[in-house]
C-alpha atoms as a PDB file:
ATOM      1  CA  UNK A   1     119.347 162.899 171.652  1.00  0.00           C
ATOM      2  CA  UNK A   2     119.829 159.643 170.154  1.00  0.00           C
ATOM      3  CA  UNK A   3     119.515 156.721 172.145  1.00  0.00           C
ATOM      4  CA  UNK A   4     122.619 154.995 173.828  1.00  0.00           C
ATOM      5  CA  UNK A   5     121.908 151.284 173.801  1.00  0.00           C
ATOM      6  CA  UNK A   6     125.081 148.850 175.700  1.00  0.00           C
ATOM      7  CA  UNK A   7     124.416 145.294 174.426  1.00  0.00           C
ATOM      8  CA  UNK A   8     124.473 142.513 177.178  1.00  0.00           C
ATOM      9  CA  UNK A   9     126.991 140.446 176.506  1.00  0.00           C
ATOM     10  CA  UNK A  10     126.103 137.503 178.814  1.00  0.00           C
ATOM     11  CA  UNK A  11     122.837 137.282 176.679  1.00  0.00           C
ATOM     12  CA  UNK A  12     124.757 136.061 173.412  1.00  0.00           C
ATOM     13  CA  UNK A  13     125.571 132.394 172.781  1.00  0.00           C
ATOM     14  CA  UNK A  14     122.606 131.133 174.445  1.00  0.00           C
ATOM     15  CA  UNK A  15     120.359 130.210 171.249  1.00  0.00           C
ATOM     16  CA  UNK A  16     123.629 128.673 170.339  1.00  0.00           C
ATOM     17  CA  UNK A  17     124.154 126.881 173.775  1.00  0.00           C
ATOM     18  CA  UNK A  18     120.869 125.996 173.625  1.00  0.00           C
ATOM     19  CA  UNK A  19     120.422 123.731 170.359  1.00  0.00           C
ATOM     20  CA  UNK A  20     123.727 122.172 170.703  1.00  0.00           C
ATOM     21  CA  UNK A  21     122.264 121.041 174.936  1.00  0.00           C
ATOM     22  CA  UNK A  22     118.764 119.971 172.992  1.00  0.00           C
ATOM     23  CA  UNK A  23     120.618 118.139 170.247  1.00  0.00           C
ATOM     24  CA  UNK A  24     123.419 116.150 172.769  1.00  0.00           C
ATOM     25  CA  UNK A  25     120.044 115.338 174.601  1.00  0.00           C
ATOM     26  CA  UNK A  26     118.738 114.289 171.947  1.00  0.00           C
ATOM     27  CA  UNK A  27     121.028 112.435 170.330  1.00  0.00           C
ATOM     28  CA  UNK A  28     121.484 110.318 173.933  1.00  0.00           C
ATOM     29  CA  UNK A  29     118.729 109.303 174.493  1.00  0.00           C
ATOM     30  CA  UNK A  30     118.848 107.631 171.009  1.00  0.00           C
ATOM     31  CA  UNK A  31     121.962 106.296 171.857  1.00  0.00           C
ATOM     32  CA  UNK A  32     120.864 104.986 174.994  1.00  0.00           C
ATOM     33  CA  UNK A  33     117.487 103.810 173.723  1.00  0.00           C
ATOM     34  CA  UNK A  34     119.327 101.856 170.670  1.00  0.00           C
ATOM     35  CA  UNK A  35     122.913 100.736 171.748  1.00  0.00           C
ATOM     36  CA  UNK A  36     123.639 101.095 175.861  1.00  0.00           C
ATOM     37  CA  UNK A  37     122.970  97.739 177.086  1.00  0.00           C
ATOM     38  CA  UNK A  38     123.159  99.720 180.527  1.00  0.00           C
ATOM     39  CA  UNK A  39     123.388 103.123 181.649  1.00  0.00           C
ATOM     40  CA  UNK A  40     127.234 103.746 183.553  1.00  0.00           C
ATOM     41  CA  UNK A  41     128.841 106.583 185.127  1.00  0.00           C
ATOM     42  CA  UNK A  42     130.020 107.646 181.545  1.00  0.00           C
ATOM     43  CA  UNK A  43     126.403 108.154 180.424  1.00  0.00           C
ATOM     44  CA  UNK A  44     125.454 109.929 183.121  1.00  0.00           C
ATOM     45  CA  UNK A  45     127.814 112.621 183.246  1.00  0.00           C
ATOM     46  CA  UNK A  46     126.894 112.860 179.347  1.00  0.00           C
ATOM     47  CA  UNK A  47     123.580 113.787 180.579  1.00  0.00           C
ATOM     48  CA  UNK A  48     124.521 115.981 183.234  1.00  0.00           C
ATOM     49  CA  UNK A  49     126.289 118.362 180.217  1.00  0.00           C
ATOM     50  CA  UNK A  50     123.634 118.265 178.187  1.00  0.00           C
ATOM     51  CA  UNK A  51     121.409 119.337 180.367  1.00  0.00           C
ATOM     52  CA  UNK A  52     123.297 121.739 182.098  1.00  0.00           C
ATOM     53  CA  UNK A  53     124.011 123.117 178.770  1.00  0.00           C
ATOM     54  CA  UNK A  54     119.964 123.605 177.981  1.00  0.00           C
ATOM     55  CA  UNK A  55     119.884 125.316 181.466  1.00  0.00           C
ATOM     56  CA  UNK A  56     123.097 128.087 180.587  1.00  0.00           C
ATOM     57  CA  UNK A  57     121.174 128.272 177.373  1.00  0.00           C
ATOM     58  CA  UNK A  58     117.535 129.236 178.610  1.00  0.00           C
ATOM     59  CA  UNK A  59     119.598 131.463 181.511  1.00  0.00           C
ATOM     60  CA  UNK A  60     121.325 133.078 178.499  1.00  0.00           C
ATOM     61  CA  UNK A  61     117.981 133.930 176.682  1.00  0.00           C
ATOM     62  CA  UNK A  62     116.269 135.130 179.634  1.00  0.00           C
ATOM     63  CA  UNK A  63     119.343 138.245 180.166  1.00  0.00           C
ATOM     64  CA  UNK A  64     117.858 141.540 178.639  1.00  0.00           C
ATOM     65  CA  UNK A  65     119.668 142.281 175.260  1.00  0.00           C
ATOM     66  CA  UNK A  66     120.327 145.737 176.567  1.00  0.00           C
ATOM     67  CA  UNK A  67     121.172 146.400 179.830  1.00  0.00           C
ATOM     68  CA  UNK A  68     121.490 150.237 179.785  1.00  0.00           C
ATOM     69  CA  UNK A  69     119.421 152.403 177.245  1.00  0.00           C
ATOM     70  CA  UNK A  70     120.254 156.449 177.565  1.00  0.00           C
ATOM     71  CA  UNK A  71     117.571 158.786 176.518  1.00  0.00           C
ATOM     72  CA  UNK A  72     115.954 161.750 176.918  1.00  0.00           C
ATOM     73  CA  UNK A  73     114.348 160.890 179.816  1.00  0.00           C
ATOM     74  CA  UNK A  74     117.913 159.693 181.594  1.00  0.00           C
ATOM     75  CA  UNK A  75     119.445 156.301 182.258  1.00  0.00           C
ATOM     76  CA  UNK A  76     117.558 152.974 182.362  1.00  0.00           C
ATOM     77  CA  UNK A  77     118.933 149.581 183.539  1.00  0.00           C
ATOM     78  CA  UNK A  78     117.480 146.681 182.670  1.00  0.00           C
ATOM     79  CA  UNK A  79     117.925 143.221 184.571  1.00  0.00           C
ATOM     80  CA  UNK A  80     116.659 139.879 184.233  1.00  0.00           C
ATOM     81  CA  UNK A  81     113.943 140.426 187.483  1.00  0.00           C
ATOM     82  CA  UNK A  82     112.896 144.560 186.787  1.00  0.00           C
ATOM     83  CA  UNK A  83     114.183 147.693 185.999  1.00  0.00           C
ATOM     84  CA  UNK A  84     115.185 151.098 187.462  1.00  0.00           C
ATOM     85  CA  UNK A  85     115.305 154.449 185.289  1.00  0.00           C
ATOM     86  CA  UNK A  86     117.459 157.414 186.929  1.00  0.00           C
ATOM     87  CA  UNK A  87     116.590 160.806 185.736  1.00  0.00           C
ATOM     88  CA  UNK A  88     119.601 162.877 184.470  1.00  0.00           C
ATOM     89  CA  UNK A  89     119.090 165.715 187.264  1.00  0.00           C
ATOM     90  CA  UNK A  90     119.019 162.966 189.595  1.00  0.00           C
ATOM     91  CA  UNK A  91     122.728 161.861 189.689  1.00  0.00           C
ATOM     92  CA  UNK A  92     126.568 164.199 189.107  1.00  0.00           C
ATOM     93  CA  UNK A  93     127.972 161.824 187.072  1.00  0.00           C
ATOM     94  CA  UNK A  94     128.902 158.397 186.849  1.00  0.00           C
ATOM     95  CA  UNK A  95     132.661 156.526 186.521  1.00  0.00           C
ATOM     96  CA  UNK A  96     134.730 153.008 186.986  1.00  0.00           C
ATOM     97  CA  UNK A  97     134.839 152.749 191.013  1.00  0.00           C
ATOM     98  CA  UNK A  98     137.263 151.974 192.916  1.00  0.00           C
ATOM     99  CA  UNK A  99     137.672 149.414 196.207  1.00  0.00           C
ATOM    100  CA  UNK A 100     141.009 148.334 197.523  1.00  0.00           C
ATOM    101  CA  UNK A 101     142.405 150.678 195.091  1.00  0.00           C
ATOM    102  CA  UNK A 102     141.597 148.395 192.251  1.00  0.00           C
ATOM    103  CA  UNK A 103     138.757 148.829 189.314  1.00  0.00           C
ATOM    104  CA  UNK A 104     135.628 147.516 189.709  1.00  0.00           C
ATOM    105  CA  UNK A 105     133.723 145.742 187.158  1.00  0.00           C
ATOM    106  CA  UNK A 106     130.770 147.635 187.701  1.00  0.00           C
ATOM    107  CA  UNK A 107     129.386 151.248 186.479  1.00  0.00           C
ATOM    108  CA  UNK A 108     129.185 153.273 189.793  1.00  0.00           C
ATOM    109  CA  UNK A 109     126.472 156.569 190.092  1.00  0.00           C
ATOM    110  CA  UNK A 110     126.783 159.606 192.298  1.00  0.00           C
ATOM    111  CA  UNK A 111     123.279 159.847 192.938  1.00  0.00           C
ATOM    112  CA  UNK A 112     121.962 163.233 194.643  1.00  0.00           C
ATOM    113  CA  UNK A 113     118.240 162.444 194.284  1.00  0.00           C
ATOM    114  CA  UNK A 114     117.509 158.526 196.413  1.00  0.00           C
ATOM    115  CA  UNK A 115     113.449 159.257 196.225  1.00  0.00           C
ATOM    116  CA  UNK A 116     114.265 158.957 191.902  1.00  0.00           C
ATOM    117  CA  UNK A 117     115.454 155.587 193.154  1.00  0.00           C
ATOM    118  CA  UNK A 118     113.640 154.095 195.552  1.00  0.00           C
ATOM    119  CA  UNK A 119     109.925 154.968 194.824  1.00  0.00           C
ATOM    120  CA  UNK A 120     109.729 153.026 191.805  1.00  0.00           C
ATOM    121  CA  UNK A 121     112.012 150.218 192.655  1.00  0.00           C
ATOM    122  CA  UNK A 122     110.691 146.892 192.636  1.00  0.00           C
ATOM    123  CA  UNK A 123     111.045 145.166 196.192  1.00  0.00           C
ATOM    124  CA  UNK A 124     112.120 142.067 194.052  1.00  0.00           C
ATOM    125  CA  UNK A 125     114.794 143.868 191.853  1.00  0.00           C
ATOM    126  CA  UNK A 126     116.070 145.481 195.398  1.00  0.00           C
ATOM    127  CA  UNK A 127     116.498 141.822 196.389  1.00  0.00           C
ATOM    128  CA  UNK A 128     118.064 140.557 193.533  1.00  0.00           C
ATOM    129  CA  UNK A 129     120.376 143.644 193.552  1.00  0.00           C
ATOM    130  CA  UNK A 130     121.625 143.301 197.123  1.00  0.00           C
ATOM    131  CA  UNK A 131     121.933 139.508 196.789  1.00  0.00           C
ATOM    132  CA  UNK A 132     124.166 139.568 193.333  1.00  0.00           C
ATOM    133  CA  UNK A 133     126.296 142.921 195.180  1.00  0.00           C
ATOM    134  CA  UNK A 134     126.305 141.594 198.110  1.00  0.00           C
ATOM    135  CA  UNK A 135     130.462 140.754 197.966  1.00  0.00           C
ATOM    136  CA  UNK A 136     130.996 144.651 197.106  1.00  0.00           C
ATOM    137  CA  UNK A 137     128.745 145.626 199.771  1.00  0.00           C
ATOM    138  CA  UNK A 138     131.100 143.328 202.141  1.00  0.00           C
ATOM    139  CA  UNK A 139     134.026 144.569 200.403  1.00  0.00           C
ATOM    140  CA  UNK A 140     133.492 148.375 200.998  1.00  0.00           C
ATOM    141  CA  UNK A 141     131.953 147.703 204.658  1.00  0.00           C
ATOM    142  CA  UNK A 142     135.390 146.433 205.552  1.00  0.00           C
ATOM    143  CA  UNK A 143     137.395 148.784 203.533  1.00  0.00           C
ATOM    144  CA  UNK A 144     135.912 151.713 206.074  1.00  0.00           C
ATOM    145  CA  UNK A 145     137.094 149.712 208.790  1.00  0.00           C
ATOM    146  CA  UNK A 146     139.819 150.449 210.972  1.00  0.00           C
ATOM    147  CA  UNK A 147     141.183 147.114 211.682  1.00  0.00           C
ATOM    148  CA  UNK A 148     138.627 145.078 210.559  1.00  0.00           C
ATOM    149  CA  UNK A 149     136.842 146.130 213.989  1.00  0.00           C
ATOM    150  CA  UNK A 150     133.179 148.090 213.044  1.00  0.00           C
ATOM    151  CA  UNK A 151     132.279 145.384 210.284  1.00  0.00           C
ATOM    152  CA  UNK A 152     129.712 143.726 212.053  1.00  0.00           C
ATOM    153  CA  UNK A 153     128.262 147.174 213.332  1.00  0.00           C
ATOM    154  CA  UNK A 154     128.414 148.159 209.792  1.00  0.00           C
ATOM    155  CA  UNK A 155     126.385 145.257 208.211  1.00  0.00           C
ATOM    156  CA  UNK A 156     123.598 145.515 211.273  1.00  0.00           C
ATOM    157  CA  UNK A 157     120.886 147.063 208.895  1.00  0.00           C
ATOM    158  CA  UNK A 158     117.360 148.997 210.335  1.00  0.00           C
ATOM    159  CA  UNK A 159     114.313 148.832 208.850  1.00  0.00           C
ATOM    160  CA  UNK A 160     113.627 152.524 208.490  1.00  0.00           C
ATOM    161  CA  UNK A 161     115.120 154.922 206.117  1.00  0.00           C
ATOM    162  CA  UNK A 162     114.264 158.793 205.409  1.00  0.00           C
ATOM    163  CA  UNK A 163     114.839 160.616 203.414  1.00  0.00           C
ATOM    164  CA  UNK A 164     114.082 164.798 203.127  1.00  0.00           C
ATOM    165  CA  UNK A 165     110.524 163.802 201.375  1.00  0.00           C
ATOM    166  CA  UNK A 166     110.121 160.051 201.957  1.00  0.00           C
ATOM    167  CA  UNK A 167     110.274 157.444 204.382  1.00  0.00           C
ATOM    168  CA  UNK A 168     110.723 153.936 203.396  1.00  0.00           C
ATOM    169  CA  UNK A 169     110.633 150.677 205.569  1.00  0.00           C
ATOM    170  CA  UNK A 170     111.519 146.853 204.572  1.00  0.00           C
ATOM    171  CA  UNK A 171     113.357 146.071 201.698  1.00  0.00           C
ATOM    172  CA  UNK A 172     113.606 149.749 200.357  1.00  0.00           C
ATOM    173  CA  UNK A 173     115.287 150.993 203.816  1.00  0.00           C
ATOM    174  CA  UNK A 174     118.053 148.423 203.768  1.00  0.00           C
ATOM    175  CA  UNK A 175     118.555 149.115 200.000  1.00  0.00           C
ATOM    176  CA  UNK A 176     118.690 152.441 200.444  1.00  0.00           C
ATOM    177  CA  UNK A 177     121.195 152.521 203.949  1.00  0.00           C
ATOM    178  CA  UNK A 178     123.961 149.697 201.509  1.00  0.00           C
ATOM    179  CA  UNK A 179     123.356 153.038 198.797  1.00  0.00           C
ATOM    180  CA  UNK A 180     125.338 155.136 201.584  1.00  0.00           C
ATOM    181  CA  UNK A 181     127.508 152.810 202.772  1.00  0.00           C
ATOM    182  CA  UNK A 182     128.971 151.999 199.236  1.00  0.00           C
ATOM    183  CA  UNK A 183     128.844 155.566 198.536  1.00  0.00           C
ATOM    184  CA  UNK A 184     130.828 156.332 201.775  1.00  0.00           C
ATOM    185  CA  UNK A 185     133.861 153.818 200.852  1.00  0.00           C
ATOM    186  CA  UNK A 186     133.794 154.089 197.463  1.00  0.00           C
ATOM    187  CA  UNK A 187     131.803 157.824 196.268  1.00  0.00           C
ATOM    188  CA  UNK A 188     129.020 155.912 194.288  1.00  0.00           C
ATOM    189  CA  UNK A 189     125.668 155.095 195.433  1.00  0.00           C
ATOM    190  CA  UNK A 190     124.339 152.786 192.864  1.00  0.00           C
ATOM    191  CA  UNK A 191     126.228 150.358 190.995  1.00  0.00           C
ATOM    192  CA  UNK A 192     125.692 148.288 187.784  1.00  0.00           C
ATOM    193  CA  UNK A 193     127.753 145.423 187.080  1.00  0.00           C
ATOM    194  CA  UNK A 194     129.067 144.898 183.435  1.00  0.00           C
ATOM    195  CA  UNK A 195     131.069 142.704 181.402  1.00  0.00           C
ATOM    196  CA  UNK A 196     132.322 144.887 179.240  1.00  0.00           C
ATOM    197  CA  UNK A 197     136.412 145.391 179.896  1.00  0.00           C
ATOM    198  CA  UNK A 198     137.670 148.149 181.854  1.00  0.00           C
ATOM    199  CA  UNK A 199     138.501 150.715 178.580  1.00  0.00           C
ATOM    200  CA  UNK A 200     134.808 149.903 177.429  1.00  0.00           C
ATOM    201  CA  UNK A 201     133.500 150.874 180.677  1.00  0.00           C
ATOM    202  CA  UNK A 202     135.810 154.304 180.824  1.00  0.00           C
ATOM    203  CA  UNK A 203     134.294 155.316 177.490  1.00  0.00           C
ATOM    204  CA  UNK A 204     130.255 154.345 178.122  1.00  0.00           C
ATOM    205  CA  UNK A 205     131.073 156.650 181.034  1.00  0.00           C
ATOM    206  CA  UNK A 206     132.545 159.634 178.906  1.00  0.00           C
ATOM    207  CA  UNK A 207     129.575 159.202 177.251  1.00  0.00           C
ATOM    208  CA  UNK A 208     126.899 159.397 179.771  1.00  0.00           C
ATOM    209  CA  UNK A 209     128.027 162.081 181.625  1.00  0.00           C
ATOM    210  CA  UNK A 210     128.375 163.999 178.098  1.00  0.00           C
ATOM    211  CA  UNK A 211     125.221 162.729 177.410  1.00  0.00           C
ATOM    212  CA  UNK A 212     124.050 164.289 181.002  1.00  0.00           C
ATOM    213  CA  UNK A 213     125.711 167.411 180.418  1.00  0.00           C
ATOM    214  CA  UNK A 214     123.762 168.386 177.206  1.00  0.00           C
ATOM    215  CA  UNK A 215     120.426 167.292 178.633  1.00  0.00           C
ATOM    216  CA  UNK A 216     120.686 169.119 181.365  1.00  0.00           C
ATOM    217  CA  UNK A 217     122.022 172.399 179.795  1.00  0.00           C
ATOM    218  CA  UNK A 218     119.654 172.040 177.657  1.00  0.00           C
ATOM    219  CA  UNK A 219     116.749 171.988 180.227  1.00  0.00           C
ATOM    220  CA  UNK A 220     118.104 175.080 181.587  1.00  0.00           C
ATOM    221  CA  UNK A 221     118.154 177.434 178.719  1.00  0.00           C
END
């Protein structure tokens, strides 16, 4: 099959971003070297937006270009601290979830295989990942909640996950128990968050479960 490649957008703009922090830098510290008699409030905040701009700008550069590539092998997400592949016979299908009956902005994945997952996960892309999702994970925690009353039961997390073949501890067992509790409120165990719009998101879908579909009818004939 030919690879699917979805461009990042958050990674464009930041060469851009960058120059124009570098060059307001730049250019104030001539300013100030030749022409402020003393440095004010003005100044300062002049500074502040230059540099925050060379920060955005370097934050920019360091996204991935890609952030999923489809191939033969199955689906690979790429993030700014690691990666995680997920085989095609690994996962049903994948779709725009839903919380609080509105769209996410995320990619959500019906997973049926978590060792695909969690063996070769980095500890410090699992970190990352439950850090950045952590306001879904709260959202769908208190979306199975009757009343509001078994959230704090639900986000008590053990250190000790199995699964039919594996047994993780740490990082990888709390990972893995937030994969069943998002997939209990919401049908998807692993999510990837986007910022493409919502109709952009619908179609990459369509395509990766067509994608899916041929690869693995293929591997069965």
């Amino acid at each position: 099959m030919e690879p699917i490649l979805v461009s990042q957008t958050s990674h464009q703009g930041g060469a851009r971003l960058l120059l124009s922090g570098l060059g307001a830098f730049t250019g104030l510290v001539l300013f100030t070297a030749l022409f402020a008699g003393q440095f004010n409030l003005w100044l300062a905040l002049a500074y502040i937006a230059a540099l925050m701009a060379i920060f955005l700008g370097f934050a920019k550069l360091a996204e991935p270009r890609h952030f999923l590539r489809c191939d033969e092998q199955g689906v690979h997400y790429y993030h700014r601290y690691g990666s995680w592949s997920l085989p095609w016979s690994s996962f049903l299908y994948c779709a725009v979830p839903q919380l609080e009956q509105q769209d996410l902005s995320f990619i959500g994945f019906k997973v049926t295989d978590y060792d695909a997952v969690l063996q070769p996960l980095r500890l410090r892309l699992a970190v990352r990942l439950m850090t950045e999702q952590r306001p879904l994970f709260i959202t769908a925690v208190k979306q199975g909640c009757t009343g509001g009353q078994c959230a704090s039961e639900l986000l008590s997390e053990k250190d000790i996950f199995a699964t039919a073949n594996q047994r993780y501890d740490g990082i990888k067992a709390v990972f893995a128990q937030r994969m069943q509790r998002l997939a209990q409120a919401s049908g998807f165990d692993l999510f990837v968050a986007t910022s493409l719009t919502a109709e952009q998101t619908a179609a990459l879908c369509q395509q990766i479960n067509k994608a899916r579909l041929q690869i693995i009818q293929n591997t069965a004939t």
